[in-house]
C-alpha atoms as a PDB file:
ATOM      1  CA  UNK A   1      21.646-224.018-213.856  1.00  0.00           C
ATOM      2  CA  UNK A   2      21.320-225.603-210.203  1.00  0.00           C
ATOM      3  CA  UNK A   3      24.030-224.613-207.692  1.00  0.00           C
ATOM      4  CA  UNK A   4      25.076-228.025-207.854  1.00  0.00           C
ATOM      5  CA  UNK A   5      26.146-227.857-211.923  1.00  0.00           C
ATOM      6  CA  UNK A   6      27.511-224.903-211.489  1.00  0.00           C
ATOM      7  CA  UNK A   7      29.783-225.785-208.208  1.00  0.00           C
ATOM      8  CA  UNK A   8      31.261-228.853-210.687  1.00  0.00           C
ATOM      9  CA  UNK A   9      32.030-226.344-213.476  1.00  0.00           C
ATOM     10  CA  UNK A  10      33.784-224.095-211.119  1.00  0.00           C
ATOM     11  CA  UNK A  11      37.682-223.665-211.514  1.00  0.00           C
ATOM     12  CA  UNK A  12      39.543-225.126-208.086  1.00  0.00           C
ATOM     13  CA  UNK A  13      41.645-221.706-208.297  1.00  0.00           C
ATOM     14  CA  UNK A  14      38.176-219.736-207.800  1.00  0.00           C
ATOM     15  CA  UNK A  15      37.058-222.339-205.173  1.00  0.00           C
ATOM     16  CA  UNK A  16      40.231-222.146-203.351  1.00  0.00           C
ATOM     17  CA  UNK A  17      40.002-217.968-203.675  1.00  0.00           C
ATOM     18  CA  UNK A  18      36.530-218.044-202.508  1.00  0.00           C
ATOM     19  CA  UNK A  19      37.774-220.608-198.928  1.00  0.00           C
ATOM     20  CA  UNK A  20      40.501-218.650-198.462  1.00  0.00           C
ATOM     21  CA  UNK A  21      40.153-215.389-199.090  1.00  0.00           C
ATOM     22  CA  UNK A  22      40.037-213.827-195.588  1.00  0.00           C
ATOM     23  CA  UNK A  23      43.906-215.181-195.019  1.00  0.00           C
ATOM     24  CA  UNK A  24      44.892-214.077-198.409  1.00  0.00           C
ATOM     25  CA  UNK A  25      43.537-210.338-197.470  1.00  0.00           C
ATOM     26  CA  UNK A  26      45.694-211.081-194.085  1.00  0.00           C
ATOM     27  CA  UNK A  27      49.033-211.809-195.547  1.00  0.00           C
ATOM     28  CA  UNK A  28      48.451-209.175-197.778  1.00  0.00           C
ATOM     29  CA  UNK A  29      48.253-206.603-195.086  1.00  0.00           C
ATOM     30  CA  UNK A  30      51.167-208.271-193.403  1.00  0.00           C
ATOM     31  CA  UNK A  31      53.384-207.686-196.193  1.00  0.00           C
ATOM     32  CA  UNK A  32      52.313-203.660-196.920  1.00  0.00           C
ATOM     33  CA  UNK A  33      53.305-203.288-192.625  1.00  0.00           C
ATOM     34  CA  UNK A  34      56.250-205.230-193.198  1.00  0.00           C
ATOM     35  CA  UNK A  35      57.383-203.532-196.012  1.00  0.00           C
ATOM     36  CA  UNK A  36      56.434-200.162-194.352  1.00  0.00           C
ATOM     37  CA  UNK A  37      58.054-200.569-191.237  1.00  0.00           C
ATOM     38  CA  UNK A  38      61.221-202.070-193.536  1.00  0.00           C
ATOM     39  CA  UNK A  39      61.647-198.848-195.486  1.00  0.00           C
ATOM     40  CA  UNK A  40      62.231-197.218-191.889  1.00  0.00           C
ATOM     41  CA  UNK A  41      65.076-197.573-189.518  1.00  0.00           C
ATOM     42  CA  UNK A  42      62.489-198.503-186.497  1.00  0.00           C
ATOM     43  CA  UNK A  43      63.235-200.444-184.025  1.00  0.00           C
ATOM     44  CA  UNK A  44      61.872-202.809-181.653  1.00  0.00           C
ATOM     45  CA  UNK A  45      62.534-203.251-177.914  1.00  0.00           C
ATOM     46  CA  UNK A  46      60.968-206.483-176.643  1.00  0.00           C
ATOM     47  CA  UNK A  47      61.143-206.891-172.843  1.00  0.00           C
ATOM     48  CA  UNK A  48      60.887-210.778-172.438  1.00  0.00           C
ATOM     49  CA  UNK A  49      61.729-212.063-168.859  1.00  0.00           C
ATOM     50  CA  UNK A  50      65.021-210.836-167.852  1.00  0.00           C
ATOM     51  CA  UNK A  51      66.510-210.220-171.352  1.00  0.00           C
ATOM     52  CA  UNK A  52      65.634-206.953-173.341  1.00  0.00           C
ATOM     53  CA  UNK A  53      65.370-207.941-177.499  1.00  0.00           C
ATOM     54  CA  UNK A  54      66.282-205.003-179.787  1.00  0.00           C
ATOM     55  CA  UNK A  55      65.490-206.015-183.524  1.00  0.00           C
ATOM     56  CA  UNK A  56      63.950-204.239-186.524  1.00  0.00           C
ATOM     57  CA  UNK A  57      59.949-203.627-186.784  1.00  0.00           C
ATOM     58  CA  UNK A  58      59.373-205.620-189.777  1.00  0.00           C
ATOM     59  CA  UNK A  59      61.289-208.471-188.229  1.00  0.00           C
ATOM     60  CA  UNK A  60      58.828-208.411-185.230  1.00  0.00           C
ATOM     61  CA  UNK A  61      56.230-208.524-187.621  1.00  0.00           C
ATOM     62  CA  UNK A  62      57.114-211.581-189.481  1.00  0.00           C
ATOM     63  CA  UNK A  63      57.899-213.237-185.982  1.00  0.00           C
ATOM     64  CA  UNK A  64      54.575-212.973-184.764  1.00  0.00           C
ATOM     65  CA  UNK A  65      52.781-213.768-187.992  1.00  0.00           C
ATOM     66  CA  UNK A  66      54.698-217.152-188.778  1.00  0.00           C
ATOM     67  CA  UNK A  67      54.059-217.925-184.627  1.00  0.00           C
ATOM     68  CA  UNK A  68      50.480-217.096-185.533  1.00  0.00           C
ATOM     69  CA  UNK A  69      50.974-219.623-188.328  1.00  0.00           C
ATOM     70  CA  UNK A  70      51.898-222.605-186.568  1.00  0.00           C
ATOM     71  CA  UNK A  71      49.362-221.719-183.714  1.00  0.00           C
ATOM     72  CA  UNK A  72      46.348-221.774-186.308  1.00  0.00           C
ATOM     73  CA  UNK A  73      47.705-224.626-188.122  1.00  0.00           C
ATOM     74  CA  UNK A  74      47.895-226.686-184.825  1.00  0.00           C
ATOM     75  CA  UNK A  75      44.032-225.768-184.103  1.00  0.00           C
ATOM     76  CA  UNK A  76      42.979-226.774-186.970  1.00  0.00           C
ATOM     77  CA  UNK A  77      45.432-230.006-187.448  1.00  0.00           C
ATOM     78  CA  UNK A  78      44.110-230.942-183.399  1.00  0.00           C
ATOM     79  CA  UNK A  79      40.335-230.103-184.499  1.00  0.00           C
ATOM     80  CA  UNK A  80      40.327-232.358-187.697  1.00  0.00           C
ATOM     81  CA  UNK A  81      41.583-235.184-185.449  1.00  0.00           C
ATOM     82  CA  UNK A  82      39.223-234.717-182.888  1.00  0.00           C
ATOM     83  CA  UNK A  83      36.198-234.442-185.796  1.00  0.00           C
ATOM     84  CA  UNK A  84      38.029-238.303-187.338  1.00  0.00           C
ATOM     85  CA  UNK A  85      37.690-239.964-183.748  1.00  0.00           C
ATOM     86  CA  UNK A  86      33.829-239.387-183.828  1.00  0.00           C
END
């Protein structure tokens, strides 16, 4: 079986696993610290110009992964235009 026959045959749930697996291992870590730092009564102190934030760990957390988010998904929405221009 050539690696072409068998990359038709293949299931898009397995292809899609096998693209994205490194950001599926990343959320998953995300949630365990989130849920971690949820069970607990820890908070957060964010200095942030003149204004001091005070919110819950896990909060934090979810903050700076959907910022994260939108950052990567700009990248890569700003790199697939720039590769359709050439």
């Amino acid at each position: 079986m050539s690696a072409d026959t068998h990359s038709s045959t293949e299931n898009g749930f397995v292809r899609f696993l096998k693209r994205k697996w490194f950001a599926i291992l990343l959320v998953v870590l995300l949630v365990v610290v989130a849920i971690q730092n949820g069970v607990s009564d820890d908070k957060a102190t964010i200095f942030f110009l003149w204004a001091e934030l005070t919110m819950p760990t896990w909060l934090l957390v979810l903050i700076i992964f959907i910022i994260g988010g939108v950052v990567g998904w700009i990248f890569a929405r700003n790199r697939a235009a720039r590769r359709a221009r050439r």
